[in-house]
Protein backbone atom coordinates (compact mmCIF):
# COMPACT_ATOMS: atom_id res chain seq x y z
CA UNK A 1 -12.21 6.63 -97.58
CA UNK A 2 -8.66 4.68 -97.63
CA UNK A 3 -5.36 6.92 -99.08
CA UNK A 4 -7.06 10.31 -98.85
CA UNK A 5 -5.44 13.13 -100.67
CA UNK A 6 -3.83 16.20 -99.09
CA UNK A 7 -6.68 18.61 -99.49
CA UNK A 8 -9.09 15.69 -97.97
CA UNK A 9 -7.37 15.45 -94.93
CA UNK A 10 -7.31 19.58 -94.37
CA UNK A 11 -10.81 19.57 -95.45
CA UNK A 12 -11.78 16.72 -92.49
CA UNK A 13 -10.03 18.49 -90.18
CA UNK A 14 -11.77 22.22 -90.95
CA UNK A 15 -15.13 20.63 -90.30
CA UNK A 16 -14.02 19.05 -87.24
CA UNK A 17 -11.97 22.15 -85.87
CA UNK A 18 -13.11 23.30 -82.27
CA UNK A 19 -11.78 26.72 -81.19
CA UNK A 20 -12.78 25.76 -77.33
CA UNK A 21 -10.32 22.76 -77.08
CA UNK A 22 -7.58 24.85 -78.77
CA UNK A 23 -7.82 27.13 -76.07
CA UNK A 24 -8.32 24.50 -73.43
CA UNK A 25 -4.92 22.89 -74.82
CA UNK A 26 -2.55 25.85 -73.83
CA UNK A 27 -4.05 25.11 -69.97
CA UNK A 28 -2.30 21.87 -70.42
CA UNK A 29 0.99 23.35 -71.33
CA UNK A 30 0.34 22.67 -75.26
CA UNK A 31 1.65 25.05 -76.84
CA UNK A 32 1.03 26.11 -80.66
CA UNK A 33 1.45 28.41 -83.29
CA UNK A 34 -1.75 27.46 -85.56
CA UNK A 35 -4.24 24.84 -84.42
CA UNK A 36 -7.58 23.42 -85.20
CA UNK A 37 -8.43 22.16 -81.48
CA UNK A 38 -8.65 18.23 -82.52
CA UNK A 39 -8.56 15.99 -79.95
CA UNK A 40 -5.69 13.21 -80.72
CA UNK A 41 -8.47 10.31 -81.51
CA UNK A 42 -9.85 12.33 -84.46
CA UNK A 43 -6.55 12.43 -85.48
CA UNK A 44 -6.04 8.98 -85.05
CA UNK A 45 -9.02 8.55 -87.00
CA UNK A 46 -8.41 10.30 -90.39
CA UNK A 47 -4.55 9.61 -90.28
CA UNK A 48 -5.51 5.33 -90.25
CA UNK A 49 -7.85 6.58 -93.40
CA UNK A 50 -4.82 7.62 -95.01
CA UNK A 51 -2.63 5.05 -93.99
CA UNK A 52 1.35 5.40 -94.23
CA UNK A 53 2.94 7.31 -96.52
CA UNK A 54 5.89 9.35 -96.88
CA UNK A 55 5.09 12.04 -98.92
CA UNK A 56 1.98 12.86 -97.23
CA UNK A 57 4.35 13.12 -94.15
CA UNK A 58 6.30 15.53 -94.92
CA UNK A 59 3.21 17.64 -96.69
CA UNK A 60 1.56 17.26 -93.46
CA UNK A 61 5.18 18.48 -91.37
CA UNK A 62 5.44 21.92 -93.90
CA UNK A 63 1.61 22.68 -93.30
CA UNK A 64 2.68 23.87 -89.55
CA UNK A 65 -0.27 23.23 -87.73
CA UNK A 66 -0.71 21.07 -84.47
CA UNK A 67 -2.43 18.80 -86.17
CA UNK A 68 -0.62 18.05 -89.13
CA UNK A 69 2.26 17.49 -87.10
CA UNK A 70 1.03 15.26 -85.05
CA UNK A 71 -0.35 13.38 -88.11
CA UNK A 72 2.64 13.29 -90.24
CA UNK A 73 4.17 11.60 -87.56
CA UNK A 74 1.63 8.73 -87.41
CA UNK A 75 1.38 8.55 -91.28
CA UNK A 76 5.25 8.46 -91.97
CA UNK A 77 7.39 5.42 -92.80
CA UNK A 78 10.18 4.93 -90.05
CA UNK A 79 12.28 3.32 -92.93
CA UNK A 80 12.11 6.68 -95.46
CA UNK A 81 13.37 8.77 -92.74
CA UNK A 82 16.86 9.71 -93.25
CA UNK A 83 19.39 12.07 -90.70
CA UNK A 84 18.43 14.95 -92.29
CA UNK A 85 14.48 14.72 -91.56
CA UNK A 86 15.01 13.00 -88.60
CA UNK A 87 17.22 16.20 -86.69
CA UNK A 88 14.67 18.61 -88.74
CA UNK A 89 11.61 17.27 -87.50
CA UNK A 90 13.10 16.55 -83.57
CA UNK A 91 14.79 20.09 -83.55
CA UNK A 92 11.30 21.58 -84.57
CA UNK A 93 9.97 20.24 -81.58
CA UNK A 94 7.52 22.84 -79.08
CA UNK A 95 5.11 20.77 -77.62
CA UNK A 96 5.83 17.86 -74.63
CA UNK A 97 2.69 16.29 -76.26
CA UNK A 98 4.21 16.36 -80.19
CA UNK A 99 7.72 15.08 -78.49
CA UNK A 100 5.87 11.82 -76.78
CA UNK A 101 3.76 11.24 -79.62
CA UNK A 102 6.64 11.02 -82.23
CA UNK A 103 8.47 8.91 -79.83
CA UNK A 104 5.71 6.13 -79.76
CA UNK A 105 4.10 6.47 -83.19
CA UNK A 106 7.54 6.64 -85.46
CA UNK A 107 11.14 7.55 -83.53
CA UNK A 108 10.63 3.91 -81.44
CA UNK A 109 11.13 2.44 -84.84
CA UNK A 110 13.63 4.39 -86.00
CA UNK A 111 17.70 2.96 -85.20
CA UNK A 112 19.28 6.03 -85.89
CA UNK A 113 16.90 7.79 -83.50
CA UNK A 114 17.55 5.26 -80.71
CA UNK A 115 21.08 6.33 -81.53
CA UNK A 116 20.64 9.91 -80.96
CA UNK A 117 19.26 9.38 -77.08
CA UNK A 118 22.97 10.23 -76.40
CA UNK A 119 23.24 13.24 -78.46
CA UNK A 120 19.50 14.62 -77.60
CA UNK A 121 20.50 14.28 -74.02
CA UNK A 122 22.86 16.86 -74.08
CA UNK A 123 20.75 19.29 -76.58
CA UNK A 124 19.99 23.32 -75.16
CA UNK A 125 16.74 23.12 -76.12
CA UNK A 126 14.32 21.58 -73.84
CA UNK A 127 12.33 20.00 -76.24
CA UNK A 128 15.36 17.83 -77.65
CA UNK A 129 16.18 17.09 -74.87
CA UNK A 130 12.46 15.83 -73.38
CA UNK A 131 12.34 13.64 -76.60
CA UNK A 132 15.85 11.98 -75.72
CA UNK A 133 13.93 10.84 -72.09
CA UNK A 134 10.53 10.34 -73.80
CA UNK A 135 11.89 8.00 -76.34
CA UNK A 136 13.47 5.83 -72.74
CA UNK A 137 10.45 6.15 -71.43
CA UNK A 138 8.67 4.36 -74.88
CA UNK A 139 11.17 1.99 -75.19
CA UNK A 140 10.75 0.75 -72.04
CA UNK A 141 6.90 0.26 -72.72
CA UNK A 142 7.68 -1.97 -75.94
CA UNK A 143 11.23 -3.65 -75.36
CA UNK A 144 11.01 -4.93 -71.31
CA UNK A 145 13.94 -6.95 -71.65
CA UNK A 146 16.44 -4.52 -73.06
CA UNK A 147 19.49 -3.12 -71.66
CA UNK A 148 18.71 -0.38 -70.05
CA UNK A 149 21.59 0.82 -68.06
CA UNK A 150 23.39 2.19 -70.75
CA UNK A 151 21.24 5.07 -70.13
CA UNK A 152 21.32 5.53 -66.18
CA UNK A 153 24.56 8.10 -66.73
CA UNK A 154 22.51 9.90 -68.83
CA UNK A 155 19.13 9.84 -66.77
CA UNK A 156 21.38 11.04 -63.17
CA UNK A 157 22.65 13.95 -65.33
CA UNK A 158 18.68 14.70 -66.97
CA UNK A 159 17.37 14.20 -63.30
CA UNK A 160 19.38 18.22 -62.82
CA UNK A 161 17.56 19.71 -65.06
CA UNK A 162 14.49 22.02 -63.43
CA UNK A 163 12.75 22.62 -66.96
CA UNK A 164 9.63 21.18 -66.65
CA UNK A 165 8.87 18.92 -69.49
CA UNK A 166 12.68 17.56 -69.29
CA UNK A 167 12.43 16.86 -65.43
CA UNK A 168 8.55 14.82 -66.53
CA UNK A 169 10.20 12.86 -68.94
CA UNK A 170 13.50 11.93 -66.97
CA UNK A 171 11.43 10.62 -63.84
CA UNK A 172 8.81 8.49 -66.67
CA UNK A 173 12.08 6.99 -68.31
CA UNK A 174 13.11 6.10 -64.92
CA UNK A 175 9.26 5.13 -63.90
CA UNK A 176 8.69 2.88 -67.05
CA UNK A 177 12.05 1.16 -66.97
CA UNK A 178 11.53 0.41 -63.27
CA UNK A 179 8.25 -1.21 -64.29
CA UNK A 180 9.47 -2.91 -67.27
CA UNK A 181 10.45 -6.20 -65.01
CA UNK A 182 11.75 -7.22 -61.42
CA UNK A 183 15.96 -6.72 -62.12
CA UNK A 184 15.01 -3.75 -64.05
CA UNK A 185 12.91 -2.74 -61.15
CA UNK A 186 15.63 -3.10 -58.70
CA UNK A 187 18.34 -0.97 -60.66
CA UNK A 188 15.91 1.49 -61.50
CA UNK A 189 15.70 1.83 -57.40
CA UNK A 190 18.91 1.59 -56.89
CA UNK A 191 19.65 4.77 -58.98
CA UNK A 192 16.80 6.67 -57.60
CA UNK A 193 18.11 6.45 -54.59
CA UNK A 194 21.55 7.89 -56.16
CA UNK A 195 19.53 10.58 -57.16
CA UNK A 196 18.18 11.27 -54.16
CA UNK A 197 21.59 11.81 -52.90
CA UNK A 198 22.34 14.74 -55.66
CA UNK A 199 21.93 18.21 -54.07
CA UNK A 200 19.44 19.59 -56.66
CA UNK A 201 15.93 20.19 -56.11
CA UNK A 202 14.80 18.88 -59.30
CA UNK A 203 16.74 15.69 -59.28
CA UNK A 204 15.21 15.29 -55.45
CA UNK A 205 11.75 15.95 -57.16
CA UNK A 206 12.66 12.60 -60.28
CA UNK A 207 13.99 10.39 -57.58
CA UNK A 208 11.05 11.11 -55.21
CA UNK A 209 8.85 10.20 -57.48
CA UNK A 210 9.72 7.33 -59.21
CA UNK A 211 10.83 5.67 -55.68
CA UNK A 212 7.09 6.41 -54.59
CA UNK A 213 5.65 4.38 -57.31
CA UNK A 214 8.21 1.72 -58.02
CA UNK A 215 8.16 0.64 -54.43
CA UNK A 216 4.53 0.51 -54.59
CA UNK A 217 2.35 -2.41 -53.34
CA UNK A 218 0.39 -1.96 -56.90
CA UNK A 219 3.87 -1.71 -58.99
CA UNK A 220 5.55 -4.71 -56.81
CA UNK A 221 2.57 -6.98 -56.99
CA UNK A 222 2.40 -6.60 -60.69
CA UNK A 223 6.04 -7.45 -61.38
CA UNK A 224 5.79 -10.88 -59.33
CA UNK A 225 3.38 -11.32 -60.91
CA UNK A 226 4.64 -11.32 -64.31
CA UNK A 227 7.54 -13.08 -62.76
């Protein structure tokens, strides 16, 4: 079934709801209003049935449940999305798992998103502010030659924050860039280390961690070699 309509896709993912895993996902720190308990392959599933479109996106988005958001944000067209649904959508935000998953299925291809790291870094809410890290932590993944110290001021200053899904996502932006290649490696270090330093238990906590497994035999060996 290619370009399914609206009512198709809540109808597939009715008969495929599962009240156990709904629960299960709150002991995972997902958190929800309104879920059908889909695991994020199903989703996968019916969303590449669909295939992209905006419309559907933002049908999906309004619906409000975990699911829908999640799909919307695999089904929507990076180039449709203008400031206004782009700081909607982000600032709707409540779940570490929607943040990462918008950041590597549609705000990685999105310049004006890129752009916002900056602002999103500085946001109240922790959410925001996770997706400003998370979207590092992507582009790192996909772009291993990029510049990435334009963003260490901005990681040293995350690294103080104890919230829990904004200290996770600061120590994976500094985790992936560190793995990205062998100079990116070495100034990844380098500010861990400077992290270290800070007299804050949470940025202790980032820099611990990401000096543990970017000085790793596994980590070290894999960068030489890629070379």
């Amino acid at each position: 079934m290619i370009n399914m309509e609206f009512n198709q896709i809540i109808q597939e993912f009715e008969e495929a709801s599962n009240e156990d895993f709904a629960k299960n996902m709150k002991k995972f720190g997902i958190t929800y209003v309104k879920s059908y308990g889909l695991r994020l392959p199903q989703i996968r599933k019916i969303a590449k049935q669909c295939g992209k479109n905006h419309e559907m996106a933002l049908k999906l988005w309004n619906y409000g449940y975990h699911e829908t958001y999640l799909m919307a944000t695999l089904v929507e067209k990076p180039e449709k999305v203008d400031s206004l649904q782009l700081n909607d959508w982000v600032y709707t935000f409540y779940s570490w798992d929607l943040v990462d998953q918008a950041c590597i299925n549609l705000l990685r291809f999105i310049p004006e998103a890129i752009d916002s790291i900056f602002i999103w870094a500085e946001a109240e809410e922790e959410f925001v502010k996770r997706t400003a890290f998370s979207l590092i932590a992507v582009l790192a993944v996909h772009n291993k030659d990029s510049d990435f110290d334009r963003y260490f001021e901005i990681i040293k200053q995350g690294s103080k924050d104890n919230r829990n899904f904004v200290k996770k996502s600061v120590n994976w932006a500094l985790r992936q860039i560190g793995k990205s290649n062998v100079e990116n490696n070495r100034k990844a270090l380098k500010l861990a280390y400077e992290i270290l330093e800070i007299d804050n238990k949470s940025s202790r906590w980032v820099a611990r961690g990401a000096i543990r497994e970017l000085e790793s035999e596994k980590v070290q060996k894999k960068l030489m070699e890629k070379g």
